[in-house]
N, C-alpha and C. Protein backbone atom coordinates (compact mmCIF):
# COMPACT_ATOMS: atom_id res chain seq x y z
N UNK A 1 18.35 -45.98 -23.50
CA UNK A 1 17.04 -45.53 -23.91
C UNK A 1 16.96 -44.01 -23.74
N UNK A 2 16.38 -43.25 -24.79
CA UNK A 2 16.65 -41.71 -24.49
C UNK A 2 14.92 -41.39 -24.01
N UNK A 3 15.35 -40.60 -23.13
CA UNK A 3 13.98 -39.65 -22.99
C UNK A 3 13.54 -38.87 -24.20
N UNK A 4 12.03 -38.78 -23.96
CA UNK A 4 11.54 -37.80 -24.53
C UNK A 4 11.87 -36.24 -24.64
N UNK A 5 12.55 -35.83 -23.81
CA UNK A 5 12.81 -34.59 -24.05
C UNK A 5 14.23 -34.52 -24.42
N UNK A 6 15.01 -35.58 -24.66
CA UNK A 6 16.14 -35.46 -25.37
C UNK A 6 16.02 -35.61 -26.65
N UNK A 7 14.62 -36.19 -27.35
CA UNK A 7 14.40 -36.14 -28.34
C UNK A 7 14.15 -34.93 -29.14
N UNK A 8 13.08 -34.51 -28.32
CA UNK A 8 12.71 -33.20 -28.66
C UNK A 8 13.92 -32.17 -28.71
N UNK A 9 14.37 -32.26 -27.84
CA UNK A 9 15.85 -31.37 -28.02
C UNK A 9 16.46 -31.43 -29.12
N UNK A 10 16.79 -33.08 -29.48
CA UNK A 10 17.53 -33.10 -30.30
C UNK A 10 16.71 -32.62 -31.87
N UNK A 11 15.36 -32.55 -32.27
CA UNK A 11 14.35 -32.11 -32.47
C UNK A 11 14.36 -30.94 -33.52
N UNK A 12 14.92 -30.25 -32.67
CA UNK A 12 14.96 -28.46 -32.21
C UNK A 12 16.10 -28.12 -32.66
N UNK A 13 17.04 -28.54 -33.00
CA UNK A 13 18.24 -28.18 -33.53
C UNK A 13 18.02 -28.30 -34.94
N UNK A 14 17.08 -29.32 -35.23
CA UNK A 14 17.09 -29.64 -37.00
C UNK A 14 16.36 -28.12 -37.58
N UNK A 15 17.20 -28.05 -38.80
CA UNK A 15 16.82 -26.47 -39.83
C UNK A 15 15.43 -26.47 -39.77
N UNK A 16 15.09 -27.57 -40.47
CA UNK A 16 13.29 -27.39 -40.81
C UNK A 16 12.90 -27.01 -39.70
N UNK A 17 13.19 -27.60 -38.47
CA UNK A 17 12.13 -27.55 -37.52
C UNK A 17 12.53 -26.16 -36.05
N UNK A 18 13.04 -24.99 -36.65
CA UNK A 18 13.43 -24.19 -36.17
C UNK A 18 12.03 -23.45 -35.47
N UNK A 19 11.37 -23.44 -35.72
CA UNK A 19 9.69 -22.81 -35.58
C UNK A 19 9.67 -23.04 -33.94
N UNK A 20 9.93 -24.54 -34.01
CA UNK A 20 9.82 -24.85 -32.58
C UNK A 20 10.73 -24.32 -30.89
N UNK A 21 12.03 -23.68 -32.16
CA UNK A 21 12.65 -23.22 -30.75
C UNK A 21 12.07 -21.89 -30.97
N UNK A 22 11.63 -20.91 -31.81
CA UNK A 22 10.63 -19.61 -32.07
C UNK A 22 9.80 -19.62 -30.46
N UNK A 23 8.97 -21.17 -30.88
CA UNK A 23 7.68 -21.15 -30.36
C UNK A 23 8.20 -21.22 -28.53
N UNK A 24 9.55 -21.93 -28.48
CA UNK A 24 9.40 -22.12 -26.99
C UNK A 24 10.33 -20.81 -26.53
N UNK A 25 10.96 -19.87 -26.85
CA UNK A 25 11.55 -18.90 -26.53
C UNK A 25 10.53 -17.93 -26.24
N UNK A 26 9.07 -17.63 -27.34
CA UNK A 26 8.06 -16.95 -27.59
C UNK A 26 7.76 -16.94 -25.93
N UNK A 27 7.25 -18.66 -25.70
CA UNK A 27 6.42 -18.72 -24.42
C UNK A 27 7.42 -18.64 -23.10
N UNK A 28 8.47 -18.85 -23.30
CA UNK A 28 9.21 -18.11 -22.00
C UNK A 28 9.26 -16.80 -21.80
N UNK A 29 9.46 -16.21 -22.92
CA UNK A 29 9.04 -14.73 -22.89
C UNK A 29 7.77 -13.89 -22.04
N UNK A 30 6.59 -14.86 -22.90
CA UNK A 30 5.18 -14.45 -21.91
C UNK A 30 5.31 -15.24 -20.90
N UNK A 31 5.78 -15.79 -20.09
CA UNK A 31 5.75 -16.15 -19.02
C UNK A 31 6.20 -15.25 -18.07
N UNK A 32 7.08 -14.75 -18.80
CA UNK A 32 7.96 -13.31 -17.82
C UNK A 32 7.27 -12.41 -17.63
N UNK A 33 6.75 -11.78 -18.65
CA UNK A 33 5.59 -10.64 -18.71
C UNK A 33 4.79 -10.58 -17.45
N UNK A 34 4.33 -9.15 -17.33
CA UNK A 34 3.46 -9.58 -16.32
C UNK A 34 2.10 -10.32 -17.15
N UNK A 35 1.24 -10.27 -15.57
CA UNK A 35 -0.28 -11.69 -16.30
C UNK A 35 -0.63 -11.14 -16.92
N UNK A 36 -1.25 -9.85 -16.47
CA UNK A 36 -2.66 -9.36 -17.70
C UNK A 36 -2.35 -9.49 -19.28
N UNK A 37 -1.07 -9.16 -19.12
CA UNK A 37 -0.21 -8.68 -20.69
C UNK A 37 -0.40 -10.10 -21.05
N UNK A 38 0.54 -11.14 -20.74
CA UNK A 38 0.91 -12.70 -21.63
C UNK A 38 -0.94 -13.05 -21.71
N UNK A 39 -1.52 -13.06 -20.60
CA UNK A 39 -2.90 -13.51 -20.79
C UNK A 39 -3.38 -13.28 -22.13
N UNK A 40 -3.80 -11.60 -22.12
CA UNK A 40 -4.02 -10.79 -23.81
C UNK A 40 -3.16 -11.18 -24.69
N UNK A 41 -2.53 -11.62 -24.60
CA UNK A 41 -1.71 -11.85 -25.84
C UNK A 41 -2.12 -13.33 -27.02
N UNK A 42 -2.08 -12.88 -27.72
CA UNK A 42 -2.82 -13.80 -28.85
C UNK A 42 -1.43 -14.93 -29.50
N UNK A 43 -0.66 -14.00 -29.97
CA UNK A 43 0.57 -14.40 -30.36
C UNK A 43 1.88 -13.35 -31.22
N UNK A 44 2.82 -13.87 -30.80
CA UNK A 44 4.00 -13.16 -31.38
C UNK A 44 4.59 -13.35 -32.67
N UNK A 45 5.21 -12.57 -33.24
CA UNK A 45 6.01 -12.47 -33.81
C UNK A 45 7.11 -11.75 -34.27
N UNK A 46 8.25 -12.04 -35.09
CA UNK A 46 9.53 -10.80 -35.71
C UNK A 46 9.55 -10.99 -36.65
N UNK A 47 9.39 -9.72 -37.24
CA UNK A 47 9.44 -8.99 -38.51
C UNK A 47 10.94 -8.03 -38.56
N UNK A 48 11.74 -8.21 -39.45
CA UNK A 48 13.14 -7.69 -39.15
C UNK A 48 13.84 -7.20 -38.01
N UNK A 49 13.61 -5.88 -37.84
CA UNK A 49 14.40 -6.24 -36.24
C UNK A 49 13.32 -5.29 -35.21
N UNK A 50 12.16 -6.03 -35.77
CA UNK A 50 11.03 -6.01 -34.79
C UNK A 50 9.97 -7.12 -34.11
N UNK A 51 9.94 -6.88 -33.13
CA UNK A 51 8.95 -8.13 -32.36
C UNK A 51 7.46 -7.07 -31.97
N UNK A 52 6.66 -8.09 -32.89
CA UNK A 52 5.10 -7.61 -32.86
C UNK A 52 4.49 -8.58 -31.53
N UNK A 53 3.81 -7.96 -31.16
CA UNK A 53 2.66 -8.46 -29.89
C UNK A 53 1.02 -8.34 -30.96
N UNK A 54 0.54 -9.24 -31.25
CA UNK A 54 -0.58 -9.11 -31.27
C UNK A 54 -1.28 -9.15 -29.78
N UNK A 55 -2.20 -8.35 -29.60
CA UNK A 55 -3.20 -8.13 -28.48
C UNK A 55 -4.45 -8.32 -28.28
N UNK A 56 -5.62 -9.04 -27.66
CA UNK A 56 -6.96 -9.21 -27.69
C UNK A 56 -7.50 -8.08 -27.58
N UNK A 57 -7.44 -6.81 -26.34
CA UNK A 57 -8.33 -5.10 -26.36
C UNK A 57 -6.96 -4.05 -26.35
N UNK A 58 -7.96 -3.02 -26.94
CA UNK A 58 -6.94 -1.89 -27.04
C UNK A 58 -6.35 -1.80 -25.58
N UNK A 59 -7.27 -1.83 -24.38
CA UNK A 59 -7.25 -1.52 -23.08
C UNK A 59 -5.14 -2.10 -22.37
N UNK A 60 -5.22 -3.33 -22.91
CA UNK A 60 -3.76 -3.77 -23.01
C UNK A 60 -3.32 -2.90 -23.41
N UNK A 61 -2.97 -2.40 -24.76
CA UNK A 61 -1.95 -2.18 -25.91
C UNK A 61 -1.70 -1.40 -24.82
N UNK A 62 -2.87 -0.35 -24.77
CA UNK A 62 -2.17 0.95 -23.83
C UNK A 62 -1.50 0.49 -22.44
N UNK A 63 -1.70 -0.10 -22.32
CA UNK A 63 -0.61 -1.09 -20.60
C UNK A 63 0.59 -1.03 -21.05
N UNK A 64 0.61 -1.89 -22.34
CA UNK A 64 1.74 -2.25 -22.75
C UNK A 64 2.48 -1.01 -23.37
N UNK A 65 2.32 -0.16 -23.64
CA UNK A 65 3.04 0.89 -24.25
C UNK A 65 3.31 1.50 -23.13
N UNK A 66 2.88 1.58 -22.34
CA UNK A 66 3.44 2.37 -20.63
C UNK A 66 4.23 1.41 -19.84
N UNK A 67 4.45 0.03 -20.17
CA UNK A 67 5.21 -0.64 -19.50
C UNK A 67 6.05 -1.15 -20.66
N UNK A 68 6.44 -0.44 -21.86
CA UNK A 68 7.37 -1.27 -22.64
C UNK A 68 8.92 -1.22 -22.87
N UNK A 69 9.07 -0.23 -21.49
CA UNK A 69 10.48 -0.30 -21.12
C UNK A 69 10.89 -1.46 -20.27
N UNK A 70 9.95 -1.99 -19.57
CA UNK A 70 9.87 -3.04 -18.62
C UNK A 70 10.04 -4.30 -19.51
N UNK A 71 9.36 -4.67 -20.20
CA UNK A 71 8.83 -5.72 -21.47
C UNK A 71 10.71 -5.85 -22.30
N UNK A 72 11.51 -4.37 -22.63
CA UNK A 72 12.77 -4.65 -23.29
C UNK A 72 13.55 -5.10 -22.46
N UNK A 73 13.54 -4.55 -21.02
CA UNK A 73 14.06 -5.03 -19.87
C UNK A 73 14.35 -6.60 -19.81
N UNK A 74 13.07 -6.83 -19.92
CA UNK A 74 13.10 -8.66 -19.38
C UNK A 74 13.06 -9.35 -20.83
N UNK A 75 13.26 -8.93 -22.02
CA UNK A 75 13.66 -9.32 -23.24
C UNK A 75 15.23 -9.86 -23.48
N UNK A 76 15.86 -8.50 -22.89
CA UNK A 76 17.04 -8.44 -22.56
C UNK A 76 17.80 -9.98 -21.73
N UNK A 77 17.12 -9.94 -20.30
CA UNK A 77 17.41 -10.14 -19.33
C UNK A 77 17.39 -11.92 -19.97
N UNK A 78 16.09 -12.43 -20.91
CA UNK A 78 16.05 -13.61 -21.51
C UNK A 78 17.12 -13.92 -21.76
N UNK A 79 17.86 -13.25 -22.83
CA UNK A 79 18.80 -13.62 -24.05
C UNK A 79 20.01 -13.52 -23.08
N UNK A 80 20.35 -12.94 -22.03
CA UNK A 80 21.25 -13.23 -21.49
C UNK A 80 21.28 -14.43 -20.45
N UNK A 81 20.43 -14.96 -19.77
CA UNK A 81 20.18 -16.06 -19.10
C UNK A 81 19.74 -17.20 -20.16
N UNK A 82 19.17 -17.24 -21.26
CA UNK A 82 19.01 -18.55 -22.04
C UNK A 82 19.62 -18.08 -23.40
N UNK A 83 20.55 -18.09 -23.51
CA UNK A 83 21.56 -17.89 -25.14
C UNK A 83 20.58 -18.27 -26.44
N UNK A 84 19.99 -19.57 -26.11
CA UNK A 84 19.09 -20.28 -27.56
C UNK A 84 18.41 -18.91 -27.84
N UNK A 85 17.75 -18.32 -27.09
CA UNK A 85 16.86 -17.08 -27.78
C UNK A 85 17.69 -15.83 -28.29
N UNK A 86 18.98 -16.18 -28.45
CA UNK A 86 19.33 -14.83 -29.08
C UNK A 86 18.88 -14.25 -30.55
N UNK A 87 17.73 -15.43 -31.24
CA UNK A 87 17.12 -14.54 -32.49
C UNK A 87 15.53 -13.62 -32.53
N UNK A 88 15.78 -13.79 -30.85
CA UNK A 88 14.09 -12.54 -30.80
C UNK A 88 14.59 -11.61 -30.21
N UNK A 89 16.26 -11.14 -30.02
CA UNK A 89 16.84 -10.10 -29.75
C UNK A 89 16.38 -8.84 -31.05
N UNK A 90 15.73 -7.85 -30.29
CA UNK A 90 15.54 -7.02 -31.61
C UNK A 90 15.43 -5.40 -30.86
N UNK A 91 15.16 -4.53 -31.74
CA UNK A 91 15.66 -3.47 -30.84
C UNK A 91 14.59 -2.54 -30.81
N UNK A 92 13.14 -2.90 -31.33
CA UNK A 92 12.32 -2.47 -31.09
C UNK A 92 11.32 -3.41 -30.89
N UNK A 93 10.04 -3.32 -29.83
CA UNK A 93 8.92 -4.19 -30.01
C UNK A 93 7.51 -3.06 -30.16
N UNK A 94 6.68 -3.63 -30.97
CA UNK A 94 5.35 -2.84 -30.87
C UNK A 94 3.94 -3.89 -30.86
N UNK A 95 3.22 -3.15 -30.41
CA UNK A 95 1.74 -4.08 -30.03
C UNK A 95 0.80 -3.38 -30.58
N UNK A 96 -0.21 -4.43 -31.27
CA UNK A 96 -1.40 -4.04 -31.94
C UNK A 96 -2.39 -4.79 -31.64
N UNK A 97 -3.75 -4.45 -31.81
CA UNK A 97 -4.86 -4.79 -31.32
C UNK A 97 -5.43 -5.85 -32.81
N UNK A 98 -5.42 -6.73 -32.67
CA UNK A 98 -6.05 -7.78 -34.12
C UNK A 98 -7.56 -7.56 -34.11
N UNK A 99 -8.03 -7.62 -34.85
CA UNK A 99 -9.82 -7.25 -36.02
C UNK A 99 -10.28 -8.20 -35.83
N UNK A 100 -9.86 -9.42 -35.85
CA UNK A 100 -10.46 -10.69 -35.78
C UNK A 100 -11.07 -11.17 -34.76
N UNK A 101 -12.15 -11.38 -34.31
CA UNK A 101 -12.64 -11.90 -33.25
C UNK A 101 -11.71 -13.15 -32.72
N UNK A 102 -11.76 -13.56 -31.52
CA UNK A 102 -11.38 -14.96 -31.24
C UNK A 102 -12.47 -16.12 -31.15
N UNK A 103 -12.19 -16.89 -31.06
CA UNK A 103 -13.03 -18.25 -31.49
C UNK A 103 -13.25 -18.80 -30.01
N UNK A 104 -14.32 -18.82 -29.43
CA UNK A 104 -14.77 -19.46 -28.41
C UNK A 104 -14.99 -20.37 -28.36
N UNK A 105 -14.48 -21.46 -27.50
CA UNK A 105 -14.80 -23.03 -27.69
C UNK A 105 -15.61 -23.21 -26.75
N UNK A 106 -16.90 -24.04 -27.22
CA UNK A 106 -17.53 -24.14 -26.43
C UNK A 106 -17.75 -25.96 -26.18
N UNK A 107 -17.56 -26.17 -24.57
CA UNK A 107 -17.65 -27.52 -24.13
C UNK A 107 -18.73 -28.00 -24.11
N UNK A 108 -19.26 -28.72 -25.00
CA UNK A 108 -20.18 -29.97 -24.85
C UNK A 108 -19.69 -31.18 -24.27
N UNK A 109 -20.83 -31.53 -23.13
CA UNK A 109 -20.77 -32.18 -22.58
C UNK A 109 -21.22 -34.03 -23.39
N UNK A 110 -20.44 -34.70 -23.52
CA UNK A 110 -21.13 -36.07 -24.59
C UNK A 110 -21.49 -36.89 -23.62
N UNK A 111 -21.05 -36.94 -22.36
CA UNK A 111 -21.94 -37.44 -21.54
C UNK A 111 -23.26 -37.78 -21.11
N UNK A 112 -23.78 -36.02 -21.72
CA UNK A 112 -25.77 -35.69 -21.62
C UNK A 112 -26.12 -36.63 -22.64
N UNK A 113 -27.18 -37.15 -22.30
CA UNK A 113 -27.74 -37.50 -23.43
C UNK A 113 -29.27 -37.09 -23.39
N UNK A 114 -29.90 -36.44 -24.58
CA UNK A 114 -31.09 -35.83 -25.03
C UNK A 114 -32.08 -36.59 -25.04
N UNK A 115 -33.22 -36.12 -24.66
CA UNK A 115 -34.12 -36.70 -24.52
C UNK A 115 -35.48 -35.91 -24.94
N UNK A 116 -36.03 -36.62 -26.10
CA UNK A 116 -37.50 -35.35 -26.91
C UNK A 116 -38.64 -36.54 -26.40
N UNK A 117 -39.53 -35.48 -26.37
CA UNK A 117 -41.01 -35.92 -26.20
C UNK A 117 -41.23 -36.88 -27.11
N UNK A 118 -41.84 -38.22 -27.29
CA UNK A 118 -42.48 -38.92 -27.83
C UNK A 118 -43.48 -38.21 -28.29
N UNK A 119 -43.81 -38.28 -29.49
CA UNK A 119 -44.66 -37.48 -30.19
C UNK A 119 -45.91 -38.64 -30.61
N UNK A 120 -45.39 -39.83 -31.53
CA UNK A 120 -46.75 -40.83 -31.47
C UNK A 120 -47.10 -40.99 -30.40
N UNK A 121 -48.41 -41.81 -30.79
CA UNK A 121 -49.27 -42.32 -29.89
C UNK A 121 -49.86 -43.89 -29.58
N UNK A 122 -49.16 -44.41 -30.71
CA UNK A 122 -49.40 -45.72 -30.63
C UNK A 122 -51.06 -46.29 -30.87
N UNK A 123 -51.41 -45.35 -31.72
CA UNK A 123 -52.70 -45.76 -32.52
C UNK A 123 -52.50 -45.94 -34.03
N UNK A 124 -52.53 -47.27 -34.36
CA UNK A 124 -52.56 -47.03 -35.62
C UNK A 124 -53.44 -48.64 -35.96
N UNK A 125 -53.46 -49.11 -36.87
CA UNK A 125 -53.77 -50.64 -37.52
C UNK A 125 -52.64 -51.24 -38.00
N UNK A 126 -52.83 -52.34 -37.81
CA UNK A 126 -52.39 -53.13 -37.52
C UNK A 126 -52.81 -54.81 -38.73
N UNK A 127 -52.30 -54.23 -39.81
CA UNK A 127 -52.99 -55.24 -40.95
C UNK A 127 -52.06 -56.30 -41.68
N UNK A 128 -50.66 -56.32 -40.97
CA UNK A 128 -49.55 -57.57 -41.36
C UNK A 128 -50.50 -58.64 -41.32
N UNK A 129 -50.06 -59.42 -42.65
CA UNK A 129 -51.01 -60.83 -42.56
C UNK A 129 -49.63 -61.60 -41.66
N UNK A 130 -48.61 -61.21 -42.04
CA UNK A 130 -47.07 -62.34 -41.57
C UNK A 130 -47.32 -61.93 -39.76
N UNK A 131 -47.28 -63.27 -39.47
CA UNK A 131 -47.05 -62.95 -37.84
C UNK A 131 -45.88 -62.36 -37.24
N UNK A 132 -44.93 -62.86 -38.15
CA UNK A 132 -43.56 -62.16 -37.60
C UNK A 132 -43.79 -60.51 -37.49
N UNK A 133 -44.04 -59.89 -38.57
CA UNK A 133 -44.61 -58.46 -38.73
C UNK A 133 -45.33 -58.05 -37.94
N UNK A 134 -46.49 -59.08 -37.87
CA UNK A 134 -47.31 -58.49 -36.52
C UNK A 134 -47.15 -58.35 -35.33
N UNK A 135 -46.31 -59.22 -34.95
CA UNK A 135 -45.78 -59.41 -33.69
C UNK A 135 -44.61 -58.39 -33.70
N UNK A 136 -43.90 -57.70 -34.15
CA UNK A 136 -43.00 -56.88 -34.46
C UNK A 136 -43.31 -55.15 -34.31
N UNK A 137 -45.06 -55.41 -35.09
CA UNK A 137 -45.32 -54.19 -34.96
C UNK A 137 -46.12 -54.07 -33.64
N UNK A 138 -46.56 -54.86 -33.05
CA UNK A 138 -47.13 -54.99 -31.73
C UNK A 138 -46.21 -54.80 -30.33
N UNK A 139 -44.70 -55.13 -31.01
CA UNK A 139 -44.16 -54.31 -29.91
C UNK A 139 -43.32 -52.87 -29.86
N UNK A 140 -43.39 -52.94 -30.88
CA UNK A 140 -43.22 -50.98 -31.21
C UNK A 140 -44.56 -50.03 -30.13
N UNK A 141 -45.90 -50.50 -30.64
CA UNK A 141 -46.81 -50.21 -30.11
C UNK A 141 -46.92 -50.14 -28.65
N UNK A 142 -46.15 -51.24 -28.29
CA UNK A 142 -45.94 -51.04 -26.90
C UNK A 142 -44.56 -50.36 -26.27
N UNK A 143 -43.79 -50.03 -27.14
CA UNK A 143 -42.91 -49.41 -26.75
C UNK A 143 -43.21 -48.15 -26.63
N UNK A 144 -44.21 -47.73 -27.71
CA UNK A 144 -44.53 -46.04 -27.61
C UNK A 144 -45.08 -45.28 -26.07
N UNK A 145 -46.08 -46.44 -26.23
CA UNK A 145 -47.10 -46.77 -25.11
C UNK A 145 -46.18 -46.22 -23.99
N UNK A 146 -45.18 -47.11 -23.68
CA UNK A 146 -44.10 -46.91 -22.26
C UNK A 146 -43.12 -45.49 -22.30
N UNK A 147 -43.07 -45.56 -23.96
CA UNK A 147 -41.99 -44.03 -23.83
C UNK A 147 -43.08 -42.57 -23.51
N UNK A 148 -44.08 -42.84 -23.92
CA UNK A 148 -45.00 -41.83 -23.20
C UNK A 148 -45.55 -41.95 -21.31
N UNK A 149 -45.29 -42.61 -21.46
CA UNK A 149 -46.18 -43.01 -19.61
C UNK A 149 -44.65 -42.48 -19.20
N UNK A 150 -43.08 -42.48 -19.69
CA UNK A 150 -42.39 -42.02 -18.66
C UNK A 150 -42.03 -41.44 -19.12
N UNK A 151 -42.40 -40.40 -19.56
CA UNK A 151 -41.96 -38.82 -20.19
C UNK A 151 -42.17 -38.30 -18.71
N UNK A 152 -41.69 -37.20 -18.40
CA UNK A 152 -41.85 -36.13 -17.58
C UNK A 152 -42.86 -35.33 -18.13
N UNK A 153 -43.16 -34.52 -16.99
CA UNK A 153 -44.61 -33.58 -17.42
C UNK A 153 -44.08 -32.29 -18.25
């Protein structure tokens, strides 16, 4: 029986699905980085024999351009300790600040559940000749009745 991650391995070797060893070389990379930097970082990429940093504030970029001898350093230091990444070997990297806002997710809770003021009042007539009806609408009437008495103030 094979594990899951022998799958995936085996995975990762197929042509089409090359993206994926991109994507996990990418994130070993920012893992190395220092925090502030991988934190800001939106996502990577190489463009011929350059590796772009997109960045969330300018306030980074400029970090990163004062520490981007450090950044080739441990680029380096990758491709010689994990061989698979020898195609984000490149001999320049540069960082830019992206225009695009980021997308804030915001957690709703589905747990809450909402609760509005009862607005009727449970006055109305009451002119079903069918008893079933009447009796039907007689307990709506009293349902209103109760959803108002336990409203909060």
């Amino acid at each position: 029986m094979k594990k899951v991650s022998q799958i995936i391995s085996h995975l990762k070797t197929k042509p089409y699905l090359k993206n994926l060893r991109y994507v996990d070389c990418y994130n070993q990379l920012l893992s190395l980085l220092p925090k502030n930097i991988s934190q800001n970082t939106k996502f990577l990429y190489q463009k011929n024999d350059t590796l772009f940093f997109v960045l969330n504030h300018p306030g980074i970029k400029m970090e990163f351009n004062y520490k981007s001898n450090l950044i080739k350093s441990i680029l380096k230091k990758l491709i010689e300790l994990n061989p698979e990444c020898y195609f984000i070997k490149s001999s320049n990297i540069k960082a830019f600040v992206t225009n695009k806002p980021s997308i804030k997710e915001e957690n709703y809770s589905k747990t809450k559940k909402r609760v509005y003021q009862e607005r009727a009042r449970g006055k109305f007539t009451n002119s079903a000749k069918n008893m079933d009806l009447n009796s039907i609408f007689e307990k709506i009437r009293v349902s209103i009745k109760q959803n108002r008495q336990n409203e909060p103030a």
